[in-house]
Protein backbone atom coordinates (compact mmCIF):
# COMPACT_ATOMS: atom_id res chain seq x y z
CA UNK A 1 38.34 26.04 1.32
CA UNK A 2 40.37 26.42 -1.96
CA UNK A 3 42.02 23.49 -3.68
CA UNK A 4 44.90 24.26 -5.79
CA UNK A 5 46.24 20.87 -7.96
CA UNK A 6 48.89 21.85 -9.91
CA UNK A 7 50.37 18.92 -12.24
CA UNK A 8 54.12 19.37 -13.55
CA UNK A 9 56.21 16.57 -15.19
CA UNK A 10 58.53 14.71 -13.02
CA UNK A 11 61.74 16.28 -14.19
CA UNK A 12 63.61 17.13 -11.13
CA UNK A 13 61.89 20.17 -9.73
CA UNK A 14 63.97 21.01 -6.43
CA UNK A 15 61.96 21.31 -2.94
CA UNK A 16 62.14 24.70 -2.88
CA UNK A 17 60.69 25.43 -5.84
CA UNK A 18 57.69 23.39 -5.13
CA UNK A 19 57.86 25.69 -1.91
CA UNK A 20 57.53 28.46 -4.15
CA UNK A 21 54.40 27.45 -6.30
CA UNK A 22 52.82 26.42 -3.16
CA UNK A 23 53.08 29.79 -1.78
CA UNK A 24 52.91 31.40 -5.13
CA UNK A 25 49.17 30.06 -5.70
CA UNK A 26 48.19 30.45 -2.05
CA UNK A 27 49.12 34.39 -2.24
CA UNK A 28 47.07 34.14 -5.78
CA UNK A 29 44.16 33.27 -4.24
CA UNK A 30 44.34 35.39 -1.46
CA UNK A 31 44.90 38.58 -3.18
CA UNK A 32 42.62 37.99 -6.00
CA UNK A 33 39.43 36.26 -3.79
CA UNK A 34 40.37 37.29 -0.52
CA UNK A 35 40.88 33.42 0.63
CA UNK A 36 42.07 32.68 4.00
CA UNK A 37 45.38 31.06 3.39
CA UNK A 38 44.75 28.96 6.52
CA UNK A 39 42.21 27.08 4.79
CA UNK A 40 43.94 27.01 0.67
CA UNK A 41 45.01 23.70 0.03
CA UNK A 42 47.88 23.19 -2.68
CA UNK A 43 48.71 20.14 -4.15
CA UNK A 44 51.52 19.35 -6.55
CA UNK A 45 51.02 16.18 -8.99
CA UNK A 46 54.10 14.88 -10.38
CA UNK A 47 53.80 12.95 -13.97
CA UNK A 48 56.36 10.79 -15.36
CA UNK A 49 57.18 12.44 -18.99
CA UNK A 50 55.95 8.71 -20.36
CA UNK A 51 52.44 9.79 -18.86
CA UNK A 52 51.90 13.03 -19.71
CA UNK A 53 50.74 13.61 -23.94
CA UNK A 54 50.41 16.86 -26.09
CA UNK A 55 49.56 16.76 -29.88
CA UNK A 56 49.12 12.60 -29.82
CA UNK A 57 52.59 11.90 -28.22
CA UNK A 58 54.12 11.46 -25.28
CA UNK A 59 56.32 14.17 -24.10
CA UNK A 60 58.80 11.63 -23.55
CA UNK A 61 59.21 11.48 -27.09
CA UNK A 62 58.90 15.38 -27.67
CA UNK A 63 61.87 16.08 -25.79
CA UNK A 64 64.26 12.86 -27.18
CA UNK A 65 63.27 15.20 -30.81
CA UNK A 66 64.56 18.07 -29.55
């Protein structure tokens, strides 16, 4: 049984598009490993900008600098 966790910030990404990587990574796996998509299980992590760091800041902070 596959697990998929895919971790995005929480910055408004619509239902449908969470549709999409949810299929998206269950067709992945079954036309790369022949996986039963019956039995892949997808989950989708959404992090608050505050909790989520690259290059020793928050990205928060990287995105007010932009």
């Amino acid at each position: 049984m596959p697990y998929v966790n895919i971790k995005i910030t929480r910055e408004g990404a619509t239902p449908e598009q969470k549709a999409e990587l949810i299929r998206g990574a269950t067709q992945l796996l079954v036309d790369v490993l022949d996986k039963n998509p019956n039995t892949t299980v997808v989950v989708i992590d959404e992090v608050e900008t505050d909790n989520w760091g690259v290059g020793g800041e928050t990205i928060t902070v990287r995105r007010q600098r932009e």
